[in-house]
C-alpha atoms as a PDB file:
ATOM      1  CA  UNK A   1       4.995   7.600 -16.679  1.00  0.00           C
ATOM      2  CA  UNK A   2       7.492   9.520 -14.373  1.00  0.00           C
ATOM      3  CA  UNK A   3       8.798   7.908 -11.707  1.00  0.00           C
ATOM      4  CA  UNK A   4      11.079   9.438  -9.191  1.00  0.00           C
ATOM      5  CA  UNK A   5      13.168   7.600  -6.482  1.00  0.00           C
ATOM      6  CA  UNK A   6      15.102   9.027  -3.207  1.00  0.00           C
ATOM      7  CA  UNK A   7      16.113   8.865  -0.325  1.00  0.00           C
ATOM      8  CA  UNK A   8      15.178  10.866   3.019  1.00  0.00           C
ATOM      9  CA  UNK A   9      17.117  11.655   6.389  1.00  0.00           C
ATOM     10  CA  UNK A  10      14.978   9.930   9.114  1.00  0.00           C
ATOM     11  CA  UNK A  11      16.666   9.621  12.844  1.00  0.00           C
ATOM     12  CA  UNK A  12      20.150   9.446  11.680  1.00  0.00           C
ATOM     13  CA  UNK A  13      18.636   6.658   8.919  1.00  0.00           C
ATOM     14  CA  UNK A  14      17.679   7.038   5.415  1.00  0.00           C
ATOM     15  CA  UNK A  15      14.087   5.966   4.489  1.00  0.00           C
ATOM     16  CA  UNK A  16      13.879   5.026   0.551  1.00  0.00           C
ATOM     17  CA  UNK A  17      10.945   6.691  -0.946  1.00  0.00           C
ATOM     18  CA  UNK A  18       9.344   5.725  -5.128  1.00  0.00           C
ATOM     19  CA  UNK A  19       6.944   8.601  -6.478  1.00  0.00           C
ATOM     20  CA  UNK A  20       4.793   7.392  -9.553  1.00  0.00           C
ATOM     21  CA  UNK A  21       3.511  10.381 -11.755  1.00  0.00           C
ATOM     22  CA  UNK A  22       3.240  14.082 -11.522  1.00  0.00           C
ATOM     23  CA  UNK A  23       1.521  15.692  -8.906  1.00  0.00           C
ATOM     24  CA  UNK A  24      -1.553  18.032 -10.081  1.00  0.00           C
ATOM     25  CA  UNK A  25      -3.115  20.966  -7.671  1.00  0.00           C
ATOM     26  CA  UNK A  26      -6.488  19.714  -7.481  1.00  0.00           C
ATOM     27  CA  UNK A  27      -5.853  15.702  -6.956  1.00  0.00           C
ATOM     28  CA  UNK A  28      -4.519  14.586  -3.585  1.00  0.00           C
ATOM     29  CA  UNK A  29      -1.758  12.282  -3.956  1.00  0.00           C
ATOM     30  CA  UNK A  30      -2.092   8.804  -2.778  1.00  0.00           C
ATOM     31  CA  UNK A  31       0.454   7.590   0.128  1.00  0.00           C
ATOM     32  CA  UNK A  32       1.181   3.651   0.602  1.00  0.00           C
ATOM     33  CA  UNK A  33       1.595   1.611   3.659  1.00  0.00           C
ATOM     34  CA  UNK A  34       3.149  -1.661   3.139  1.00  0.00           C
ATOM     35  CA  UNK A  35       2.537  -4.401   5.388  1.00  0.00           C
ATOM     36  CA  UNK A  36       4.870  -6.488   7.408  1.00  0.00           C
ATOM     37  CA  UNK A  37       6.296  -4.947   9.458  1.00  0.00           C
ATOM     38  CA  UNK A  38       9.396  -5.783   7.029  1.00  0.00           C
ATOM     39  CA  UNK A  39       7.923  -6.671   4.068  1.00  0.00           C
ATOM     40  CA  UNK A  40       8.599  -3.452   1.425  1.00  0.00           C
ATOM     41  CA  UNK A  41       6.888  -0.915  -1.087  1.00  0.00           C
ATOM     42  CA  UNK A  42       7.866  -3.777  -4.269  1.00  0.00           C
ATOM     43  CA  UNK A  43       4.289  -5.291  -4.723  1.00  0.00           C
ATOM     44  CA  UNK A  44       2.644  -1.246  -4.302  1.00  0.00           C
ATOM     45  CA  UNK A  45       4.342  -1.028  -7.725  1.00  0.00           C
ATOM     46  CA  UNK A  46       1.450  -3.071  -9.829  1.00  0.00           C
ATOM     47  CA  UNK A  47      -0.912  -0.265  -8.996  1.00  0.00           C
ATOM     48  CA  UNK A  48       1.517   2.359 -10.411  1.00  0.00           C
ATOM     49  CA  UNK A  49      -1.029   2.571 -13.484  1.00  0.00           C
ATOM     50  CA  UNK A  50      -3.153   4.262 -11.064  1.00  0.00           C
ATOM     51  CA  UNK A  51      -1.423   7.414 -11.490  1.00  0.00           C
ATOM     52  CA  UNK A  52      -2.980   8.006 -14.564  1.00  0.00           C
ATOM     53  CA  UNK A  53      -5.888   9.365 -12.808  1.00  0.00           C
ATOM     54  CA  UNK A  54      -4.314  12.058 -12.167  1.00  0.00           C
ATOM     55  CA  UNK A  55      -3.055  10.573  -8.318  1.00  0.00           C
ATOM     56  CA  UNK A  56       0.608  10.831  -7.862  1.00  0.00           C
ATOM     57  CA  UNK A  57       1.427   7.543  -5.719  1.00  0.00           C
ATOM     58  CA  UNK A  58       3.776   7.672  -3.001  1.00  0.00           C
ATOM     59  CA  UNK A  59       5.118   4.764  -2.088  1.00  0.00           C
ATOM     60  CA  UNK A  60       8.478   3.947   0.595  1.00  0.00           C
ATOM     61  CA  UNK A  61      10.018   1.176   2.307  1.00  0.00           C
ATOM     62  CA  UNK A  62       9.568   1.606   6.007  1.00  0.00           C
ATOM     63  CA  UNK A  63      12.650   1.674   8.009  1.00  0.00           C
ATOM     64  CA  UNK A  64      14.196  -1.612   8.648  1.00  0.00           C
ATOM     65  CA  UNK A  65      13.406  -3.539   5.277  1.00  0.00           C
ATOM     66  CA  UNK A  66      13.848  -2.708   1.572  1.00  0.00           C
ATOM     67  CA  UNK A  67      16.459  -0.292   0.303  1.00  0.00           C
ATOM     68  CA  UNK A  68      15.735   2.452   3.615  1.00  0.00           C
ATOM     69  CA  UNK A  69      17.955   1.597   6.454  1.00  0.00           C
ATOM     70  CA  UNK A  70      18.140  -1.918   8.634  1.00  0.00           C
ATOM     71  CA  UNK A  71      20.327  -1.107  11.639  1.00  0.00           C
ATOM     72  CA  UNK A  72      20.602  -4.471  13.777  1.00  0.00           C
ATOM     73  CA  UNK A  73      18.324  -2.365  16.811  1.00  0.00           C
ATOM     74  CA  UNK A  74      15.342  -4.254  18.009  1.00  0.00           C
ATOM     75  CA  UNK A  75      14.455  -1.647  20.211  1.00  0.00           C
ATOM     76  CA  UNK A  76      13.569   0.271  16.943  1.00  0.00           C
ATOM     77  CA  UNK A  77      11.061  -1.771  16.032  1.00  0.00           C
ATOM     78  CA  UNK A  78       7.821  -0.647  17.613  1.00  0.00           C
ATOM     79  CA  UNK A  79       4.850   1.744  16.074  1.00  0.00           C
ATOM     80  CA  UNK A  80       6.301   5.247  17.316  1.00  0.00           C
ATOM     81  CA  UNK A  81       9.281   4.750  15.017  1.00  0.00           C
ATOM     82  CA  UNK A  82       7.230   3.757  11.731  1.00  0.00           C
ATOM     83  CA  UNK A  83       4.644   7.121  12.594  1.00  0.00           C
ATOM     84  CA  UNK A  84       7.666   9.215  13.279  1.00  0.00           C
ATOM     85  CA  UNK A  85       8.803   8.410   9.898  1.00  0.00           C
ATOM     86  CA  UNK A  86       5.412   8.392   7.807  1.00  0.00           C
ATOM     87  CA  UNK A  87       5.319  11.885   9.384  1.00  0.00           C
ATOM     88  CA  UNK A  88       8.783  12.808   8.601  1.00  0.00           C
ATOM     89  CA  UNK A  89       7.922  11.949   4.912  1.00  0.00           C
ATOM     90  CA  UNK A  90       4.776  14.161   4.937  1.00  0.00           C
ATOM     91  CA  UNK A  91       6.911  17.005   5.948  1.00  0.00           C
ATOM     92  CA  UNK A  92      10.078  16.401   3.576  1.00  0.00           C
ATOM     93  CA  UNK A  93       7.605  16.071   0.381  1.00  0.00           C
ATOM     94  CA  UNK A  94       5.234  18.473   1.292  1.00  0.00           C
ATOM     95  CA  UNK A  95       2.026  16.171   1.486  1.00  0.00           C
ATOM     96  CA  UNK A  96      -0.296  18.979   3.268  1.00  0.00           C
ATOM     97  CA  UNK A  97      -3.456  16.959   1.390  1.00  0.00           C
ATOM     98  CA  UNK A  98      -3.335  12.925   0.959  1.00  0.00           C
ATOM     99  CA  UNK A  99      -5.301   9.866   0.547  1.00  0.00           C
ATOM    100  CA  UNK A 100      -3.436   7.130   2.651  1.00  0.00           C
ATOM    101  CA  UNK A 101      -3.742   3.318   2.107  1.00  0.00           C
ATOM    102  CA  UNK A 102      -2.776   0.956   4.123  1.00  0.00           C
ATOM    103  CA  UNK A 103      -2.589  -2.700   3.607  1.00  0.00           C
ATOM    104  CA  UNK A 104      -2.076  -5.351   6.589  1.00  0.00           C
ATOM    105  CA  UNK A 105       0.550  -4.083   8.831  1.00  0.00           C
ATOM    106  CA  UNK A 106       0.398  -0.721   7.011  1.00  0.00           C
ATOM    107  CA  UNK A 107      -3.300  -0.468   7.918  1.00  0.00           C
ATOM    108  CA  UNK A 108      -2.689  -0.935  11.458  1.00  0.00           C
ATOM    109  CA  UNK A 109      -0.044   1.881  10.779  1.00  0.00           C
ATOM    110  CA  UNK A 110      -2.868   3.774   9.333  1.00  0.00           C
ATOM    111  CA  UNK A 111      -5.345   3.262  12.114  1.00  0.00           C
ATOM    112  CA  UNK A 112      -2.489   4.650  14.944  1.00  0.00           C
ATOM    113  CA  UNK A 113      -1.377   7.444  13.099  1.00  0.00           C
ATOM    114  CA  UNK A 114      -5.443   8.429  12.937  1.00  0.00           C
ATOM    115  CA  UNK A 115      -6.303   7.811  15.966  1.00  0.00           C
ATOM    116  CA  UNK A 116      -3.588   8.739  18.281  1.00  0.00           C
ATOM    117  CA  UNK A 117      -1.687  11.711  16.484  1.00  0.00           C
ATOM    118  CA  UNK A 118      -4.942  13.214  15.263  1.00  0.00           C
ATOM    119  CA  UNK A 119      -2.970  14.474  11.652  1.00  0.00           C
ATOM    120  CA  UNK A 120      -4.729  17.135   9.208  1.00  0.00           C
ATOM    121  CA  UNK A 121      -5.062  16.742   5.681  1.00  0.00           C
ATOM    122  CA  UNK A 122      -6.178  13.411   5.002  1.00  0.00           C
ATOM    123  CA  UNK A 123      -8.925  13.493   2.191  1.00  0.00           C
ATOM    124  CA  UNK A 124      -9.613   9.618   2.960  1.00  0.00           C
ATOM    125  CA  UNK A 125      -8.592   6.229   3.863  1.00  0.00           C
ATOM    126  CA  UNK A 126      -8.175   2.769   2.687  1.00  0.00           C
ATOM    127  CA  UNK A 127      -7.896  -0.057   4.890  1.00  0.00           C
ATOM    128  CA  UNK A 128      -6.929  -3.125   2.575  1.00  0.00           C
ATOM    129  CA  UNK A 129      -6.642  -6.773   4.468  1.00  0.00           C
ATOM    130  CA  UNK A 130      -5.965  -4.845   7.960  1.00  0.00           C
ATOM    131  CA  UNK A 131      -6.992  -4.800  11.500  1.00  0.00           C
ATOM    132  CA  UNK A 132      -8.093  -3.305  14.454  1.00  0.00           C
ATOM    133  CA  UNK A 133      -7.165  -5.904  17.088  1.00  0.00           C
ATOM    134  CA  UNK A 134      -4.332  -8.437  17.217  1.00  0.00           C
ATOM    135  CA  UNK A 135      -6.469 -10.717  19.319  1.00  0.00           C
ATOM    136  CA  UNK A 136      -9.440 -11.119  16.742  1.00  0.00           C
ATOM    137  CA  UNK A 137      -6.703 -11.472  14.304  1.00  0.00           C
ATOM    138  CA  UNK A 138      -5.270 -14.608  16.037  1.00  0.00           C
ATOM    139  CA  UNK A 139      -8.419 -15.718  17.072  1.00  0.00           C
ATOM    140  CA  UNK A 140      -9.443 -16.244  13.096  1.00  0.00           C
ATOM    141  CA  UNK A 141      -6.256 -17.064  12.059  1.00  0.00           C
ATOM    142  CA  UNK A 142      -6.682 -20.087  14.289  1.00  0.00           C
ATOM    143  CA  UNK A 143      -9.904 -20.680  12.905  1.00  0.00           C
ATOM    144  CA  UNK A 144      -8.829 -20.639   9.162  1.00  0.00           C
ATOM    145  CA  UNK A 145      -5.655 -23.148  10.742  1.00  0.00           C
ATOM    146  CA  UNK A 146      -8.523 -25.906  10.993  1.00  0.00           C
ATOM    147  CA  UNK A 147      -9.694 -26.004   7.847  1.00  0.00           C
ATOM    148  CA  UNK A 148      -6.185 -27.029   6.887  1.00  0.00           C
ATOM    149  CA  UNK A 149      -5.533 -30.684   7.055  1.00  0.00           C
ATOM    150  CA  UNK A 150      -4.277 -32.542  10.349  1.00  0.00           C
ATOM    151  CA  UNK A 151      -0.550 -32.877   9.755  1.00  0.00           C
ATOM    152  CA  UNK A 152      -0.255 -29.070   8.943  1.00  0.00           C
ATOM    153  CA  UNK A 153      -2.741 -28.627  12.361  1.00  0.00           C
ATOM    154  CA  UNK A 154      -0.451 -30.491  14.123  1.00  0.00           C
ATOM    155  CA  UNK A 155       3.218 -29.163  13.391  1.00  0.00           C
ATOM    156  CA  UNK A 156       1.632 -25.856  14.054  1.00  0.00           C
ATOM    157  CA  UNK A 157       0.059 -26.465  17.397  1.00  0.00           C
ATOM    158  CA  UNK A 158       3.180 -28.066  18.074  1.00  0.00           C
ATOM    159  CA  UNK A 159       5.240 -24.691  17.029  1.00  0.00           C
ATOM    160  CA  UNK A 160       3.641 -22.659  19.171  1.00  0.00           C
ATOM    161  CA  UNK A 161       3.576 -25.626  22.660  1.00  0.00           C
ATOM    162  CA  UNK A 162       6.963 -25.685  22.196  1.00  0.00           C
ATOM    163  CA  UNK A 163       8.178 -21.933  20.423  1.00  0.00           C
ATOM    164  CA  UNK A 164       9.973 -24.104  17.739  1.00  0.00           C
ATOM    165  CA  UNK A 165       9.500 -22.534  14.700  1.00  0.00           C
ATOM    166  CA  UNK A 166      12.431 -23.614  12.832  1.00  0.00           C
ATOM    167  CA  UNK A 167      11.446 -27.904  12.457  1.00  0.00           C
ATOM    168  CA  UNK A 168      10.645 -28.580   8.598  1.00  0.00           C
ATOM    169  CA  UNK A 169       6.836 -29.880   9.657  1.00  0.00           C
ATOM    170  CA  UNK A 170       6.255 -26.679  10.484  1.00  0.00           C
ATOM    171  CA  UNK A 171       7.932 -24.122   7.912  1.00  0.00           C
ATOM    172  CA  UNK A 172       6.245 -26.675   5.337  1.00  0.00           C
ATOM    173  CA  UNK A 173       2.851 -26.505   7.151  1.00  0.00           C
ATOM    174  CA  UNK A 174       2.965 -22.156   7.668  1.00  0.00           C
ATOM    175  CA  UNK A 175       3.882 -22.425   3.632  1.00  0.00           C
ATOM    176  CA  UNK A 176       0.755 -24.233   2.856  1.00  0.00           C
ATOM    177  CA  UNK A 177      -1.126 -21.668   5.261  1.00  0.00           C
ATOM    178  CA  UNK A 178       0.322 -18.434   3.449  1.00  0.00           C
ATOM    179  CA  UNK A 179      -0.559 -20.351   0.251  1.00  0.00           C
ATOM    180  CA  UNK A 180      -4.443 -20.690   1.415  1.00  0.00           C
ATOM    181  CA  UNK A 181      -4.450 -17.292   3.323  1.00  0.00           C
ATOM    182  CA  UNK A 182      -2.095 -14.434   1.319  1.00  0.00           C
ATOM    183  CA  UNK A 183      -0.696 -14.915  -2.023  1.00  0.00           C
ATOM    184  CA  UNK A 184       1.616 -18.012  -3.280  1.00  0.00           C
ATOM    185  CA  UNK A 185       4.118 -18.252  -6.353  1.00  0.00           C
ATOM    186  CA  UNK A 186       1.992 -18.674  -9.557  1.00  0.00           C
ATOM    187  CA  UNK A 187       0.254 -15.427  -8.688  1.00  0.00           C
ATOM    188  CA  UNK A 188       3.459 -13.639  -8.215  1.00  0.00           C
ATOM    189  CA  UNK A 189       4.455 -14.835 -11.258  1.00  0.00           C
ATOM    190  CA  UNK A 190       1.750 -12.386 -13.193  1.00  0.00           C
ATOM    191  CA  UNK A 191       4.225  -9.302 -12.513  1.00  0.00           C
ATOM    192  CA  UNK A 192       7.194  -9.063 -13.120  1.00  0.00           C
ATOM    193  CA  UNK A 193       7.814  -6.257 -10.518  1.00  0.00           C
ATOM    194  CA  UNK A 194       7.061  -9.110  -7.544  1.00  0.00           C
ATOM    195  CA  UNK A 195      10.208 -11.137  -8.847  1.00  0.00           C
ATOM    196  CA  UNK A 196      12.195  -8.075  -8.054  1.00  0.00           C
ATOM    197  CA  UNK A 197      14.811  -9.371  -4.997  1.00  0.00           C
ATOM    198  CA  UNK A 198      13.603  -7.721  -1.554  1.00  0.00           C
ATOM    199  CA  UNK A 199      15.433  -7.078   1.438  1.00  0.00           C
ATOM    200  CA  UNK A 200      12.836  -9.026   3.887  1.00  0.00           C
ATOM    201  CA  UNK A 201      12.632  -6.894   7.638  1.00  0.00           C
ATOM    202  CA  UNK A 202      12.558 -10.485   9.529  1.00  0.00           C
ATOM    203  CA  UNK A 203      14.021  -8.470  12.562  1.00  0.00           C
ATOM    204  CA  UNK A 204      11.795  -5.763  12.655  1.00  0.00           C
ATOM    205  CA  UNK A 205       8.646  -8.689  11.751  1.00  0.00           C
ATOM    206  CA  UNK A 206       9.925 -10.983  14.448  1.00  0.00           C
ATOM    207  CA  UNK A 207      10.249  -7.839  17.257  1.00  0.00           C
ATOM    208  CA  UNK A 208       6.808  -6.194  16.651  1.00  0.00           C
ATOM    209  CA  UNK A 209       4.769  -8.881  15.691  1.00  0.00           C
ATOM    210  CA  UNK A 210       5.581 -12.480  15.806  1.00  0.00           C
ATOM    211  CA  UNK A 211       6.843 -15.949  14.003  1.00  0.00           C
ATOM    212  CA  UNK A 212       3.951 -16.037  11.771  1.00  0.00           C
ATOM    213  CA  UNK A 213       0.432 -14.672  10.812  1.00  0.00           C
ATOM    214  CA  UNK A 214      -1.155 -16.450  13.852  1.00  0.00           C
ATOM    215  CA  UNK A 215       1.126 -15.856  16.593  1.00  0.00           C
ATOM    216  CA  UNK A 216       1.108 -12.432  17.943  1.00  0.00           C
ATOM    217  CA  UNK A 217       4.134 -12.536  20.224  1.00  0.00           C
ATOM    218  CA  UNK A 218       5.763  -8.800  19.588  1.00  0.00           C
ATOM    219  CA  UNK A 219       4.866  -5.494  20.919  1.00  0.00           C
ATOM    220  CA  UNK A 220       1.965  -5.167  18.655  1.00  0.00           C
ATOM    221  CA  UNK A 221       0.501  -8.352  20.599  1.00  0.00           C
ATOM    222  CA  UNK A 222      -2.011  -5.827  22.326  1.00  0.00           C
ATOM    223  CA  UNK A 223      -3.081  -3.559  20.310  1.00  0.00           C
ATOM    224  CA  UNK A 224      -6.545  -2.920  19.941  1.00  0.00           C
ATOM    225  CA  UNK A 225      -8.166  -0.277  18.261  1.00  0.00           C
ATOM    226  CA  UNK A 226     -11.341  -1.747  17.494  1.00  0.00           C
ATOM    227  CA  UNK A 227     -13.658   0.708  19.680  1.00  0.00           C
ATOM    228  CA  UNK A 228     -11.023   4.139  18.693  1.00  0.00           C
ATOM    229  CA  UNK A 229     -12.200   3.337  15.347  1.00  0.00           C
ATOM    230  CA  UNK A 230     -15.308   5.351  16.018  1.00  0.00           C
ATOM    231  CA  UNK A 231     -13.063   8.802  16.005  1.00  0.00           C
ATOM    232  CA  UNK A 232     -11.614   7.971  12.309  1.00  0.00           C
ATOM    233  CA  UNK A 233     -14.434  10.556  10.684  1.00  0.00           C
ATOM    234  CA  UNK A 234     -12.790  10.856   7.189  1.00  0.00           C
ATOM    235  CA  UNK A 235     -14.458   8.318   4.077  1.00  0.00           C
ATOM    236  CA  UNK A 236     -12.703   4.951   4.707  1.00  0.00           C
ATOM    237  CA  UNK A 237     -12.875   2.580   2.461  1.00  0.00           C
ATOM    238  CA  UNK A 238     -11.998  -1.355   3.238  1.00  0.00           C
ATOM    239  CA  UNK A 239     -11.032  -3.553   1.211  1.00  0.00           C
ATOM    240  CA  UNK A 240     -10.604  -7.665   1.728  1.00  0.00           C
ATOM    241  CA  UNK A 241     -10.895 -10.951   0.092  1.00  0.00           C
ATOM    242  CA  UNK A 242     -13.421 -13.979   1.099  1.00  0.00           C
ATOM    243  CA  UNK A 243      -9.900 -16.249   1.702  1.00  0.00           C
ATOM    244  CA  UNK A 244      -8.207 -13.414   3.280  1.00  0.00           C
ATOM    245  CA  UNK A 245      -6.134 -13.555   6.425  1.00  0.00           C
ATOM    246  CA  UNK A 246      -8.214 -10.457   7.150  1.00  0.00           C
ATOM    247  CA  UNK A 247     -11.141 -12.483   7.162  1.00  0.00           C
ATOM    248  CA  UNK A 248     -14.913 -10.916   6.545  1.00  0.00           C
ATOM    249  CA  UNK A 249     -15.496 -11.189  10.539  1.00  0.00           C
ATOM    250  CA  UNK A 250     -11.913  -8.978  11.103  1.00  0.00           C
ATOM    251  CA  UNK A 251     -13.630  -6.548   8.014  1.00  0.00           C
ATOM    252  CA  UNK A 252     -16.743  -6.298   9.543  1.00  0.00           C
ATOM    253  CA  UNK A 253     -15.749  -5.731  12.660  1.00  0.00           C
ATOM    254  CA  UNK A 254     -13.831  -2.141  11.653  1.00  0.00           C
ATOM    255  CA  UNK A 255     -16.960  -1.454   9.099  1.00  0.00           C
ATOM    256  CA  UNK A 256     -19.159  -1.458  12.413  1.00  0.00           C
ATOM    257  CA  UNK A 257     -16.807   0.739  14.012  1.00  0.00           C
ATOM    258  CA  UNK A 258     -16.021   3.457  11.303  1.00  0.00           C
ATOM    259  CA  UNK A 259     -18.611   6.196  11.374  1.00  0.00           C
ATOM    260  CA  UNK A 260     -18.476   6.747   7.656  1.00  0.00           C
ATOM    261  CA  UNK A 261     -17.099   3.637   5.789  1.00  0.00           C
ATOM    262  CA  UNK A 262     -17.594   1.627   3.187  1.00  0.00           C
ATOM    263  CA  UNK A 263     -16.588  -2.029   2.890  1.00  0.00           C
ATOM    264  CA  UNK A 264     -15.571  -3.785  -0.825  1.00  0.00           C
ATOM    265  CA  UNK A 265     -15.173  -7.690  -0.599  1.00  0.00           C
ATOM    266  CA  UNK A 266     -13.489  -9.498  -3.106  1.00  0.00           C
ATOM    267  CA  UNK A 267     -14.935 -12.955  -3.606  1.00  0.00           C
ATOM    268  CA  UNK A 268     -11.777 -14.891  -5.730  1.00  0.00           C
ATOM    269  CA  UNK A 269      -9.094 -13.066  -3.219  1.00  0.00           C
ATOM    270  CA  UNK A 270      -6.253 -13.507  -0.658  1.00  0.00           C
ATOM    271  CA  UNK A 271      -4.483 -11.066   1.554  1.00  0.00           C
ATOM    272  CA  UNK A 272      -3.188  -9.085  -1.655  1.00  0.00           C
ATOM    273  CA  UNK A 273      -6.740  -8.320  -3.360  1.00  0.00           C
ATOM    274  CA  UNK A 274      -4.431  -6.191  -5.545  1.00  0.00           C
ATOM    275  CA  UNK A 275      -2.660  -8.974  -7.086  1.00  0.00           C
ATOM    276  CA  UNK A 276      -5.686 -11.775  -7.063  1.00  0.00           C
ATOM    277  CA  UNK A 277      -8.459  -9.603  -8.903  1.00  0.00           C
ATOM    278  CA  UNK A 278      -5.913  -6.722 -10.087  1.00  0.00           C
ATOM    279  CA  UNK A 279      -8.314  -5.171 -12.344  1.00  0.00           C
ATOM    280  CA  UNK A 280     -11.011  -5.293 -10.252  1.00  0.00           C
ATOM    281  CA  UNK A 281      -8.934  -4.055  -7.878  1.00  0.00           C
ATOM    282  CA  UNK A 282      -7.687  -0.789  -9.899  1.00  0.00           C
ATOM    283  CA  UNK A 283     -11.174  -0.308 -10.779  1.00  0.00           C
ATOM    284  CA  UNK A 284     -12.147   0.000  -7.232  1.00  0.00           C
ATOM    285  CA  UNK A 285      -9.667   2.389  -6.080  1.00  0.00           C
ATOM    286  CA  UNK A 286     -10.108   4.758  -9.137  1.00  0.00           C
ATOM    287  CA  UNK A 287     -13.621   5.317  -8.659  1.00  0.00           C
ATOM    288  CA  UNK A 288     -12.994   5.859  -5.086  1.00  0.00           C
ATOM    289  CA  UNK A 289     -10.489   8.004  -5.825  1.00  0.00           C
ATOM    290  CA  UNK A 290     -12.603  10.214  -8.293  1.00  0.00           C
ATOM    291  CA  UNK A 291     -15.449  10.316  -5.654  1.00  0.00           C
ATOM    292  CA  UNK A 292     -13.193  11.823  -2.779  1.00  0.00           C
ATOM    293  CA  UNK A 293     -10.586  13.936  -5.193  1.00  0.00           C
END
């Protein structure tokens, strides 16, 4: 398969960009947004075999993390930059007509480019493990925190009292949590593409969102997008696990929202549906991508 990596001008920056297959006239290709913020385009790569449908994938590390720039400037960090440069790569690869997927961060990425820059060309969408409002999000985090047992309750309620997130109760107990919640290391250990080394966008994470998973502190503390959802018109597609951090309350809520979506729930997943029922997973997208071309 053909695989083609670069590197684009972006604000005086370089975003790195990884393009799986050839493109072909009459098949849209597919655009990725990883999550984070900060945390890369390396675990996009177990769905390269999607390309054989014909679906050139385009995937890129988001300024701030991976191999694309990471100037020390938290006043980068906020969700005008990371449009300005999904735009910026639409224009410098000439992606007129795209399916765009966006998982966690990269959905909310997804959701503010839609909604508030009103782009053309996009032939549908897929929400995976995202959200339409940080408070909901916290809100069920916090839920899913009690279900873990009382020591890991307490260092974490402790954390956030006291905005200590560096004692080793806690970094042990928001371990266990991303265990439970997102992925831990005996999945990772099925590919061998997610024991690639990362550069991790803790700055850019840290400014925009928070600590953790359940701590919203960042700029991206109030958004909200829940009722915009309604002006999203293209075929959306969510996806999300039963043990996800996007939990089936946070899914349902954008499925109620979306005029014209469609909602897939894993029952044996995570945050990374992808990597916990891969082929499921694959088969999902590829019929969804045969249905909307």
């Amino acid at each position: 398969m053909k695989i083609k990596t670069g590197y684009l001008p972006f604000h005086g920056y370089r975003t790195y960009y990884r393009i799986v297959g050839t493109r072909q006239s009459d098949k849209a290709p597919l655009v990725l947004l990883h999550g984070g913020p900060g945390s890369t385009h390396n675990y996009f790569e177990v769905l390269d075999e999607l390309a054989q449908t014909g679906h050139q994938l385009i995937m890129y590390d988001q300024l701030g993390c991976g191999q694309s720039s990471m100037p020390n400037d938290p006043t980068l960090w906020h969700p005008q930059t990371w449009v300005e440069e999904l735009i910026n790569l639409r224009q410098w690869l000439a992606l007129d007509q795209i399916h765009l997927l966006g998982q966690s961060w990269g959905g909310m990425l997804a959701i503010i480019y839609l909604c508030d820059y009103h782009p053309i060309g996009i032939k549908s969408l897929i929400l995976a493990s995202t959200l339409s409002s940080s408070k909901l999000w916290a809100q069920e985090q916090h839920r899913l925190i009690k279900f873990m047992n009382y020591q890991d309750q307490l260092a974490i309620t402790q954390a956030e009292q006291t905005g200590n997130y560096q004692a080793t109760n806690y970094l042990l107990a928001n371990q266990h949590f991303m265990q439970l919640y997102a992925t831990d290391e005996k999945s990772q250990q099925q590919f061998a593409v997610l024991q690639h080394p990362k550069n991790q966008g803790t700055q850019a994470y840290e400014t925009a969102w928070g600590p953790n998973e359940y701590t919203p502190t960042g700029n991206l503390k109030n958004y909200d997008y829940t009722k915009k959802l309604t002006a999203i018109k293209v075929p959306t597609l969510i996806t999300s696990g039963t043990n996800d951090l996007c939990t089936p309350l946070v899914a349902k809520t954008m499925f109620d929202y979306l005029p014209n979506a469609t909602w897939k729930l894993f029952a044996h997943s995570r945050h990374m549906a992808f990597i916990d029922e891969h082929q499921q997973y694959l088969t999902v997208l590829k019929q969804w991508l045969q249905l909307h071309n």
